[in-house]
C-alpha atoms as a PDB file:
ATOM      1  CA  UNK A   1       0.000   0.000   0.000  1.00  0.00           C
ATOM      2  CA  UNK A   2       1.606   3.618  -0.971  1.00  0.00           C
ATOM      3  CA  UNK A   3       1.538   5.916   1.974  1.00  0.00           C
ATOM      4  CA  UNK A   4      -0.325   8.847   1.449  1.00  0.00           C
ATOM      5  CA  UNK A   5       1.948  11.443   2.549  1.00  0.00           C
ATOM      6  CA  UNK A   6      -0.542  14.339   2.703  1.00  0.00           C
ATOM      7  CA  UNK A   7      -2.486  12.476   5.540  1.00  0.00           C
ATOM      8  CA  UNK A   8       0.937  11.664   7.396  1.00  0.00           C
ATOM      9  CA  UNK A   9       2.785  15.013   7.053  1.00  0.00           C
ATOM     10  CA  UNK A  10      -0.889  16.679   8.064  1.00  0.00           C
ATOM     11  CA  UNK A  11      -0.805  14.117  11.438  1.00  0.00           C
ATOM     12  CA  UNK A  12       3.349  14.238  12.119  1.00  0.00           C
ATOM     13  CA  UNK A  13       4.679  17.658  11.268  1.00  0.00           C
ATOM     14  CA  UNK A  14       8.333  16.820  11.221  1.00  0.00           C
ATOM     15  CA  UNK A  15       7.485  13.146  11.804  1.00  0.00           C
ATOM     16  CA  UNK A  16      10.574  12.434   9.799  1.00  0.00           C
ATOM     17  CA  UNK A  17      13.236  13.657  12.644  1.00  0.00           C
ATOM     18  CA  UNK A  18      16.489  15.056  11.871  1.00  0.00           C
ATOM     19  CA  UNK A  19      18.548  14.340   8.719  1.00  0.00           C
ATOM     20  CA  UNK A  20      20.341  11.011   9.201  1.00  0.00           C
ATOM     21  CA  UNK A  21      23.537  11.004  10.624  1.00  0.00           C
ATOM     22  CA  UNK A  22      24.847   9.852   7.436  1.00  0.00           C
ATOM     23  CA  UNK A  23      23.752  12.767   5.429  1.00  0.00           C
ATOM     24  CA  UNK A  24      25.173  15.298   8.080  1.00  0.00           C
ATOM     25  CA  UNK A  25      28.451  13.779   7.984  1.00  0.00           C
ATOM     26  CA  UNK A  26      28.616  14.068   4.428  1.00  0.00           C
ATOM     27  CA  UNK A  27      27.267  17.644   4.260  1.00  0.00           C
ATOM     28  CA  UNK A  28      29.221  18.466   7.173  1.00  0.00           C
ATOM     29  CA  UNK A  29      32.121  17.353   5.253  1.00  0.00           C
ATOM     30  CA  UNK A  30      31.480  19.111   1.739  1.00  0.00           C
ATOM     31  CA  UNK A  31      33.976  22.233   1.813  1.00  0.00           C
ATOM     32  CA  UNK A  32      32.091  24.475  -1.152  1.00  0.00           C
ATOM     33  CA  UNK A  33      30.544  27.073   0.798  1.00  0.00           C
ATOM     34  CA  UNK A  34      27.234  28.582  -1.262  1.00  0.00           C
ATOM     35  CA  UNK A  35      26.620  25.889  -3.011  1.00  0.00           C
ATOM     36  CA  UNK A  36      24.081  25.118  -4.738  1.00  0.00           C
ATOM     37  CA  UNK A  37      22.071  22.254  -3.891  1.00  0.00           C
ATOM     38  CA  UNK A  38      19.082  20.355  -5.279  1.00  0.00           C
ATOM     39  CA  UNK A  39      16.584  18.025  -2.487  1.00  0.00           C
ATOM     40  CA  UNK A  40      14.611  15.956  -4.995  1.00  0.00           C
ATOM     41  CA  UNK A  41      12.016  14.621  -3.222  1.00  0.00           C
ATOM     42  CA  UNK A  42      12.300  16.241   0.213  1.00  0.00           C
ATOM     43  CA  UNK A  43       9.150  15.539   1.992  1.00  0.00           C
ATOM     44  CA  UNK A  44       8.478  17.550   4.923  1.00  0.00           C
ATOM     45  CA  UNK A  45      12.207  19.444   4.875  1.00  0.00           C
ATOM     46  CA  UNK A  46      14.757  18.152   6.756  1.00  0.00           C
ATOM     47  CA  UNK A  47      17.148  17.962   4.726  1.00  0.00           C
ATOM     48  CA  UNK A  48      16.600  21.015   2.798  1.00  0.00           C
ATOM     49  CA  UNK A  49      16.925  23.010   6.266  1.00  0.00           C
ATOM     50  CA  UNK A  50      19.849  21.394   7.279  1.00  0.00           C
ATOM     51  CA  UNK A  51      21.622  22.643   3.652  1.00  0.00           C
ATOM     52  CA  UNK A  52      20.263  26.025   4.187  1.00  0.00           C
ATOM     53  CA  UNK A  53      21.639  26.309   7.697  1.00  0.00           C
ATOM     54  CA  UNK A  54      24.739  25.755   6.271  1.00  0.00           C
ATOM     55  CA  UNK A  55      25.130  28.398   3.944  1.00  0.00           C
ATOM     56  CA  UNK A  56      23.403  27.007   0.906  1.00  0.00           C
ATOM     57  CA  UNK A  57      21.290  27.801  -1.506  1.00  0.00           C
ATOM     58  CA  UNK A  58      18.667  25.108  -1.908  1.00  0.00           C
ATOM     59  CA  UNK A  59      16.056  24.388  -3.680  1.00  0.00           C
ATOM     60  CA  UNK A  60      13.499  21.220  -2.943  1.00  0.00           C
ATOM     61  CA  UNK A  61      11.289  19.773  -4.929  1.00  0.00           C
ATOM     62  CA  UNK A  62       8.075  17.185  -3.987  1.00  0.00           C
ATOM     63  CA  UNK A  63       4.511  16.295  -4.726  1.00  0.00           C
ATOM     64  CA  UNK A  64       3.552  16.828  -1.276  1.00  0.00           C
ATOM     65  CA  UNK A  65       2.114  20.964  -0.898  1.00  0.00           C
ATOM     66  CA  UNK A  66       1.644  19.834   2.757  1.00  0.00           C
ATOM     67  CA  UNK A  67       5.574  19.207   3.050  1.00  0.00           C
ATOM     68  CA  UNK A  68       6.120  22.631   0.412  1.00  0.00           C
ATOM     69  CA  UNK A  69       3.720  24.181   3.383  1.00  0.00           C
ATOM     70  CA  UNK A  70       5.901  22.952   6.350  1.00  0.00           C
ATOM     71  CA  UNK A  71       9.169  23.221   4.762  1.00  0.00           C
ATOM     72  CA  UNK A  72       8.162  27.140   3.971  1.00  0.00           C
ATOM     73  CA  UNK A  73       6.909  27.838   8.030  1.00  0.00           C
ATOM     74  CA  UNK A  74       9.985  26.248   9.169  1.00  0.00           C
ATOM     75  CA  UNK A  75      12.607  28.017   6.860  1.00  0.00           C
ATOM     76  CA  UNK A  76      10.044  31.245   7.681  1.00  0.00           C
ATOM     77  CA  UNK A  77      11.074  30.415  11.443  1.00  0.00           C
ATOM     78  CA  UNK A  78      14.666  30.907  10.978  1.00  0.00           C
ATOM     79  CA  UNK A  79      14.890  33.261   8.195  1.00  0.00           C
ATOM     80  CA  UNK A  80      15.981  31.096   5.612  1.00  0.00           C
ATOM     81  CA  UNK A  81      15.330  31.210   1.763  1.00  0.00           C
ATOM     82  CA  UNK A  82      14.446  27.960   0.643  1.00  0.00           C
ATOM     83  CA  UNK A  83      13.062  27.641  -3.134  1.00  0.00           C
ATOM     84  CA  UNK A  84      10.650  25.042  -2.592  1.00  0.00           C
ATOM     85  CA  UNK A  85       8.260  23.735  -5.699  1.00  0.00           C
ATOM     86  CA  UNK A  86       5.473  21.018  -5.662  1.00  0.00           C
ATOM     87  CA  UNK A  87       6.036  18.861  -8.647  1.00  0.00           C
ATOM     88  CA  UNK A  88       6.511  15.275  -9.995  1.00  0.00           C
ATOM     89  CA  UNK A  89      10.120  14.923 -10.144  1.00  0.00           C
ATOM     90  CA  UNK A  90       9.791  12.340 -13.309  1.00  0.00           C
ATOM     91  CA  UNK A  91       9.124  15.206 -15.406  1.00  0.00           C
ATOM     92  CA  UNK A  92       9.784  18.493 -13.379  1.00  0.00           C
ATOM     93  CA  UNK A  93      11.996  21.366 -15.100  1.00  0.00           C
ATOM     94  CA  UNK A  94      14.736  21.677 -13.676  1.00  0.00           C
ATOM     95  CA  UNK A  95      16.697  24.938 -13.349  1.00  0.00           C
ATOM     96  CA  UNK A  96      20.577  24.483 -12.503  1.00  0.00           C
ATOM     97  CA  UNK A  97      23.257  23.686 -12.788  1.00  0.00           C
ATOM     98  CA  UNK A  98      23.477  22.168  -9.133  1.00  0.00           C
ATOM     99  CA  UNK A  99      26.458  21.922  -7.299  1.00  0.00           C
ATOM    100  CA  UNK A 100      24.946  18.867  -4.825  1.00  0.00           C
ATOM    101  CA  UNK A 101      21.602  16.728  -5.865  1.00  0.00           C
ATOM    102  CA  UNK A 102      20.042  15.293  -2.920  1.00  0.00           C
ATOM    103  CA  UNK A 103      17.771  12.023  -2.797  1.00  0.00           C
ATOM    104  CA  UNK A 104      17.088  10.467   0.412  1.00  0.00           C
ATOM    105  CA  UNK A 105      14.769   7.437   0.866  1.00  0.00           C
ATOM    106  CA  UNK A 106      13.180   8.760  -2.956  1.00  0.00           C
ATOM    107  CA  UNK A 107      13.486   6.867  -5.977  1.00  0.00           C
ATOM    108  CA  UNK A 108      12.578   3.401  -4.422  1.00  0.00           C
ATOM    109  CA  UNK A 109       9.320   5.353  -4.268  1.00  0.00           C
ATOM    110  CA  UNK A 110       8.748   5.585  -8.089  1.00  0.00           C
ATOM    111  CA  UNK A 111       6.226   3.539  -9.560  1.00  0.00           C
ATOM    112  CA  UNK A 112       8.241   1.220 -12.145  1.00  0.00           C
ATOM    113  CA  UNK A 113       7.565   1.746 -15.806  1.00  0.00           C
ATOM    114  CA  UNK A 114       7.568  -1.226 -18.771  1.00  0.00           C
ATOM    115  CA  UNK A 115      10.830  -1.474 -20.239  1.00  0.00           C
ATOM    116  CA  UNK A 116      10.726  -2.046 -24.020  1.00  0.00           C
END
């Protein structure tokens, strides 16, 4: 069954935690400062805060307006920019170049398509 993240992200606002420790080592770790950086699929935020308290430019993109919604409040909360866009990222447009693309827990998510 597909989770409907509307419903979830409406019940659990930041029910996704922190970023995983993984991902802030490796951010933590990147030495380009004002980068440019690409969330594809970023749910309810995390991540895309995390980049933006670092110095980044980000921009995130998801289907969910419910995460777009939270993700705007939060970076609202501690005067951050983050360019955030509701879309299908199997066809979105997007505008780069990017210095870091980010997908966490994401493409497993994608319905699969018949292969010719």
């Amino acid at each position: 069954m597909a989770t409907d993240y509307e419903l979830s992200y409406r019940e659990n606002p930041h029910g996704l935690g922190e970023p995983p420790k993984a991902f802030v080592a490796s951010l933590d770790a990147y030495d380009k400062t004002h980068a440019s950086v690409l969330d594809v699929g970023y749910g309810q935020g995390r991540g895309a805060l995390f980049v933006a308290r670092l110095g980044h430019s980000v921009m995130a993109v998801d289907q969910s307006q419910t995460g777009i919604r939270q993700l705007e409040s939060d970076a609202k909360k501690e005067a951050f920019v983050v360019n955030a866009k509701v879309g299908d990222i199997t066809d979105f447009a997007w505008v780069g170049p990017f210095d870091v693309v980010i997908v966490d827990r994401t493409l497993h998510k994608l319905a699969l398509v018949d292969r010719v």
